[in-house]
Protein backbone atom coordinates (compact mmCIF):
# COMPACT_ATOMS: atom_id res chain seq x y z
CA UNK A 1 3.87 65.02 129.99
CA UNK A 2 3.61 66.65 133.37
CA UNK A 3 0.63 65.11 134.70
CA UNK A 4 2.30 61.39 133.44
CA UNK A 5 5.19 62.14 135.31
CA UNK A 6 3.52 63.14 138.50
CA UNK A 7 1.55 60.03 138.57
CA UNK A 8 4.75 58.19 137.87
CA UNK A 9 6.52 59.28 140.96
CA UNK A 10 3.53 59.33 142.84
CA UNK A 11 3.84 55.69 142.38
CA UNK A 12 7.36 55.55 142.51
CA UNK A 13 7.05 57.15 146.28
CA UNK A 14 4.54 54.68 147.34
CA UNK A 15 5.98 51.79 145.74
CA UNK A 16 8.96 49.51 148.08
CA UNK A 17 10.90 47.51 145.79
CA UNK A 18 10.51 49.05 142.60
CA UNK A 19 12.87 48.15 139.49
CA UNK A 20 14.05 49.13 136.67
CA UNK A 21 14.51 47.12 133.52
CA UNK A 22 16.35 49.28 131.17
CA UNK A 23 17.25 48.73 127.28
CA UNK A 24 19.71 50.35 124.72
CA UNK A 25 17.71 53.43 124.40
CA UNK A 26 18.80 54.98 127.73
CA UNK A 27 22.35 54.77 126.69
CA UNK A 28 21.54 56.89 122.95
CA UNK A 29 21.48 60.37 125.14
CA UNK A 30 25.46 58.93 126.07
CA UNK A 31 26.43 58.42 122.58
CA UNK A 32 25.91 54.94 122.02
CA UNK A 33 23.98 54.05 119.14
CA UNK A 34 21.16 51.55 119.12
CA UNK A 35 22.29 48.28 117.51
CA UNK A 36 18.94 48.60 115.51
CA UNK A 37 19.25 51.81 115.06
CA UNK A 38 20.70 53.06 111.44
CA UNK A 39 24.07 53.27 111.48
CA UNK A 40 24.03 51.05 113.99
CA UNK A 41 26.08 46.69 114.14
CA UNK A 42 23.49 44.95 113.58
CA UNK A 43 22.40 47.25 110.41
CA UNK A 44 25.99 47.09 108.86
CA UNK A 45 26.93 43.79 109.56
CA UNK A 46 26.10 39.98 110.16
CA UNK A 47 26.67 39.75 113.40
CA UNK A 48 28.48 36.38 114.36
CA UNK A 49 26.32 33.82 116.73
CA UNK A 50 28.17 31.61 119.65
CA UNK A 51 27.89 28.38 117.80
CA UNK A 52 30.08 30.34 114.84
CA UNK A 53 32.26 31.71 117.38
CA UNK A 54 32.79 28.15 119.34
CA UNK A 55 33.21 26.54 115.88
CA UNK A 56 35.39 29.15 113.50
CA UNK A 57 38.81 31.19 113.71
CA UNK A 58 37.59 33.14 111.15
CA UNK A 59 34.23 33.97 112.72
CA UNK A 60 36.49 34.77 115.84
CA UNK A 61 38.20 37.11 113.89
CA UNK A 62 35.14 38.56 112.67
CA UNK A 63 33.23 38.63 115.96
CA UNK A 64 36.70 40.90 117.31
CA UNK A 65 36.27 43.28 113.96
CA UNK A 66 32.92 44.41 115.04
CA UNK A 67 33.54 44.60 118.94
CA UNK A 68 37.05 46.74 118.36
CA UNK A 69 34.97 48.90 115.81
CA UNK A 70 31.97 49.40 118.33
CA UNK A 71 34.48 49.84 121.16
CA UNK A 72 34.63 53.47 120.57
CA UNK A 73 31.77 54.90 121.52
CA UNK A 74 31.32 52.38 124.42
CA UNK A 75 34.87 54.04 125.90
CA UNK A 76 34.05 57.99 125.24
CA UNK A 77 30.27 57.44 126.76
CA UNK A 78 29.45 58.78 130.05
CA UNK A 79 26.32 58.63 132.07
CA UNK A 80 23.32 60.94 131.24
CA UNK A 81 20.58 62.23 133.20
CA UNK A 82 19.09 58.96 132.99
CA UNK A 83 21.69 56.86 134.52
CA UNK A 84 22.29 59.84 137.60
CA UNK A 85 18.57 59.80 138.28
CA UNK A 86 18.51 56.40 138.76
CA UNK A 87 21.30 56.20 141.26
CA UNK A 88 19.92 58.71 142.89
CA UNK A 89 17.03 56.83 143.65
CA UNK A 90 18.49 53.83 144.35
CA UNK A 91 20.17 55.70 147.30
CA UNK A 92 16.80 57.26 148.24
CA UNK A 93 15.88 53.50 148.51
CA UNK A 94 13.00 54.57 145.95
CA UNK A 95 14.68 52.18 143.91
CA UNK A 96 15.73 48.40 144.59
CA UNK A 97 17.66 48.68 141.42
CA UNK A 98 18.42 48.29 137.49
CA UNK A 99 17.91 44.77 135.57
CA UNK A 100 20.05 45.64 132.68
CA UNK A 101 20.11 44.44 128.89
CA UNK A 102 22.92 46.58 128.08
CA UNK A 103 26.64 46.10 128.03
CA UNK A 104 28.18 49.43 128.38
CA UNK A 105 28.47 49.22 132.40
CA UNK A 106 27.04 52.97 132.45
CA UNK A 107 24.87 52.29 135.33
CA UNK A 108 28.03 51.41 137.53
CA UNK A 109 29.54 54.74 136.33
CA UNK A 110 26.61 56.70 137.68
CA UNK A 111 26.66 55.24 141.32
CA UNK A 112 24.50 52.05 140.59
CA UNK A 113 25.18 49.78 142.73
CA UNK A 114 22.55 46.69 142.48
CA UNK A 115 22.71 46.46 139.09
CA UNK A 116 21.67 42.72 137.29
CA UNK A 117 23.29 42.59 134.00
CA UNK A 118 21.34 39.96 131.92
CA UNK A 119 23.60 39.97 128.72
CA UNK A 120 27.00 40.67 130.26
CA UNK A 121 29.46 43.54 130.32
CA UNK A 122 31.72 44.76 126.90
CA UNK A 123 33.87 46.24 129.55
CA UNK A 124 35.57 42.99 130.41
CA UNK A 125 36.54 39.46 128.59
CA UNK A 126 36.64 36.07 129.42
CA UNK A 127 37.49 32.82 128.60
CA UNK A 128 34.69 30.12 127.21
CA UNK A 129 37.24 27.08 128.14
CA UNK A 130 38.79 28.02 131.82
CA UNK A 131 36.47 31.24 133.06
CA UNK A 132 39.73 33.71 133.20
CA UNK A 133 38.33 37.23 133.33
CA UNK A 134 39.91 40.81 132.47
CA UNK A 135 39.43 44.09 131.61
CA UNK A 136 39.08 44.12 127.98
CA UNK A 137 40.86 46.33 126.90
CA UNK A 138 44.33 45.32 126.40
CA UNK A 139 42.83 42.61 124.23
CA UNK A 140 41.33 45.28 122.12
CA UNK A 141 44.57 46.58 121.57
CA UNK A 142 45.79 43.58 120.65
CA UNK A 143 43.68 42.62 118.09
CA UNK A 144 44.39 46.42 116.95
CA UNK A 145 48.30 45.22 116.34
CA UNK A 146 47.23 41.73 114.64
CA UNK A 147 43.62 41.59 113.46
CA UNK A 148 43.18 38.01 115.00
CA UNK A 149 41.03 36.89 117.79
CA UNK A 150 42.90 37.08 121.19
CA UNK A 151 43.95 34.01 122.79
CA UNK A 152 43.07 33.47 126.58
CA UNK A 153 46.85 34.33 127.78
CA UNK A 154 45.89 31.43 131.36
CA UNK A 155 44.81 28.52 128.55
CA UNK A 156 45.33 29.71 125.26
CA UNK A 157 41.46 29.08 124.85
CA UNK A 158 38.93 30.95 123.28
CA UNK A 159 38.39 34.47 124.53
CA UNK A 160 35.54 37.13 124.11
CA UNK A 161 33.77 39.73 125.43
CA UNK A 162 31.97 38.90 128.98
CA UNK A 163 28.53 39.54 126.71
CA UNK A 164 25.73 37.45 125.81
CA UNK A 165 26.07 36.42 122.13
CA UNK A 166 23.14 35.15 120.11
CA UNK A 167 22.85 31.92 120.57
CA UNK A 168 24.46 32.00 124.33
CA UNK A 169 22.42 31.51 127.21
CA UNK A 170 21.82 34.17 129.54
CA UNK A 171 23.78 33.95 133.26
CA UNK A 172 21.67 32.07 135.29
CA UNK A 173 22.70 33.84 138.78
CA UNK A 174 21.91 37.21 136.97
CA UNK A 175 18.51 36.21 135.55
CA UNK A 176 17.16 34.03 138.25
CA UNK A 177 17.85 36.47 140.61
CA UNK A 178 16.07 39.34 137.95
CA UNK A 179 12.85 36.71 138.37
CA UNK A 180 12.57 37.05 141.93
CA UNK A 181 12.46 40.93 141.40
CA UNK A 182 10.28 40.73 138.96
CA UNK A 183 7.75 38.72 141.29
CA UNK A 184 8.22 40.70 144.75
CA UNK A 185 7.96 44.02 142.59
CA UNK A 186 5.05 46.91 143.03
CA UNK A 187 6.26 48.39 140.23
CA UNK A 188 8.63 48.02 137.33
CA UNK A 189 9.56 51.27 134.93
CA UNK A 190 11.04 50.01 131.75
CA UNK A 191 13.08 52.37 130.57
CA UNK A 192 14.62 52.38 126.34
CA UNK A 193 13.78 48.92 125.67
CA UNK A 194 12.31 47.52 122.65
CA UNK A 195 10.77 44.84 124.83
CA UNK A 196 10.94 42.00 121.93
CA UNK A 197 14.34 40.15 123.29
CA UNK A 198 12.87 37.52 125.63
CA UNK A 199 13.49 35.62 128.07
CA UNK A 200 14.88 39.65 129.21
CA UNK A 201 11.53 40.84 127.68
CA UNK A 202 9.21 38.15 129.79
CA UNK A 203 10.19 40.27 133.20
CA UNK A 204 7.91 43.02 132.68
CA UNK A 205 4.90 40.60 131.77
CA UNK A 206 5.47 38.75 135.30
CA UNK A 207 5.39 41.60 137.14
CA UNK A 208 1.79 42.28 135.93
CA UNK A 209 1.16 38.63 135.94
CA UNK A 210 1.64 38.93 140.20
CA UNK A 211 -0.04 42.20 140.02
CA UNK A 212 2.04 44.97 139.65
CA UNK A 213 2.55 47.90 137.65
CA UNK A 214 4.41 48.46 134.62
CA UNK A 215 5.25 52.15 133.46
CA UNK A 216 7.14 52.33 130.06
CA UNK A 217 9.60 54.87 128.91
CA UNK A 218 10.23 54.03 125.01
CA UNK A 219 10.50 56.36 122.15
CA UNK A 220 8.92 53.51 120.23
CA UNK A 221 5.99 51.26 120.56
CA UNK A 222 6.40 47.79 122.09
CA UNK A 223 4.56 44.75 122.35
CA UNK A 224 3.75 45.00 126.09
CA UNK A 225 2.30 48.64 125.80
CA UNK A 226 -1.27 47.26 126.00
CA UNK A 227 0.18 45.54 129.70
CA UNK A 228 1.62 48.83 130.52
CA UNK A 229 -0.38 50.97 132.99
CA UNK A 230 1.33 54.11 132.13
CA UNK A 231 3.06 55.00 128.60
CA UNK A 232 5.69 57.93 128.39
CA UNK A 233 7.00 58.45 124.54
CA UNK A 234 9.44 61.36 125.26
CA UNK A 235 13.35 62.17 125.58
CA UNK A 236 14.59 59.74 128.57
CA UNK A 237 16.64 61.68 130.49
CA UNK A 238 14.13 64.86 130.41
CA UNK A 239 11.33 62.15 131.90
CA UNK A 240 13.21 61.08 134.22
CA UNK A 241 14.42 64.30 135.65
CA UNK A 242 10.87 65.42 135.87
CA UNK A 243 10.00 62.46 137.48
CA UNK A 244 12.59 62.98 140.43
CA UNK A 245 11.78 67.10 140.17
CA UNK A 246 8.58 65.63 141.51
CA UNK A 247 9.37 62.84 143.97
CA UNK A 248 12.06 65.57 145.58
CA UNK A 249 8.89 67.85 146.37
């Protein structure tokens, strides 16, 4: 793996611009379990889609089940090596920044500070009918006390998580705004993502498309391996350290 991640941050130092598109495997090495993974939501449970949630109390109630129960881990995670290295080159200026698919705001934590999150944030709520935003958790706790779906306490309207539920369309500011970093980009690393959930998924393709690179960091095989001119299939954090062992020399 030493000779893939010397060529990596060779390109990495060359590169101006260069992003990084990361998925829920960065976040396993802070505790969080892939949805996919066993053990994981979306293996326990049908998870509830926005039309459901628009439509149903009940599937409001469930919808607020499975966030409070995943809520856990998302509060006792902390950045990893992965999430620190990243910053760090984002200050170095190696690094534009991170186009996100996950939730869990651990980017931030690190020292992140461009940061596009294309399916939201579980660290905050808001409401569907007026836009009121808040830190989440006191409605966690509330549901904790009642087991029904939090009210928006501006409208009384209907109030979730500031993520992207199935079914719900992405932010546009947040994805059009991914697009034109996709395009102007040298070189993309995507980092722990499974690479299927599009339109997230398309980024990496259209930075090949205008002729870029595309490394991938993925424990598993994706569909856009065969795109990819570098594949890493090894422990995140350890890559990624070795990676900026070697840009630092």
């Amino acid at each position: 793996m030493a000779g893939e991640a010397e060529r990596l941050a060779e390109w990495l130092s060359a590169a101006k611009n260069a992003v990084a598109f990361t998925g829920a495997g960065i976040s396993t090495e802070s505790g969080i379990p892939d949805f996919r993974s066993p053990g994981g939501v979306w293996s326990k449970y049908r998870t509830v889609d926005y039309s459901e949630f628009l439509a149903s109390a009940p599937a409001r109630d469930e919808y607020w089940r499975q966030k409070a129960e995943a809520h856990g881990d998302l509060a006792a995670a902390r950045p990893n090596r992965g999430h620190d290295v990243l910053a760090a080159w984002e200050r170095r200026r190696l690094l534009r920044g991170v186009i996100t698919q996950n939730i869990d705001g651990l980017h931030q934590q690190a020292g992140s500070r461009a940061v596009l999150e294309l399916h939201g944030t579980a660290r905050d709520g808001s409401c569907l009918d007026c836009g009121w935003r808040a830190a989440i958790e006191p409605f966690l706790e509330e549901f904790g006390r009642t087991g029904r779906a939090p009210a928006c306490p501006r409208c009384g309207g209907r109030f979730k998580h500031a993520t992207v539920s199935f079914g719900q369309a992405l932010p546009t500011e947040a994805f059009a705004e991914a697009m034109r970093w996709a395009v102007e980009a040298p070189l993309m690393l995507a980092i722990g993502s499974s690479l299927v959930v599009t339109p997230a998924a398309d980024l990496p393709r259209l930075v090949v498309q205008r002729g870029g690179r595309l490394a991938i960091l993925n424990r598993d095989p994706t569909p856009l391996d065969s795109l990819a001119s570098l594949v890493i299939r090894a422990p995140i954090g350890a890559t990624l350290a070795m990676v900026a062992e070697t840009c630092r020399g």
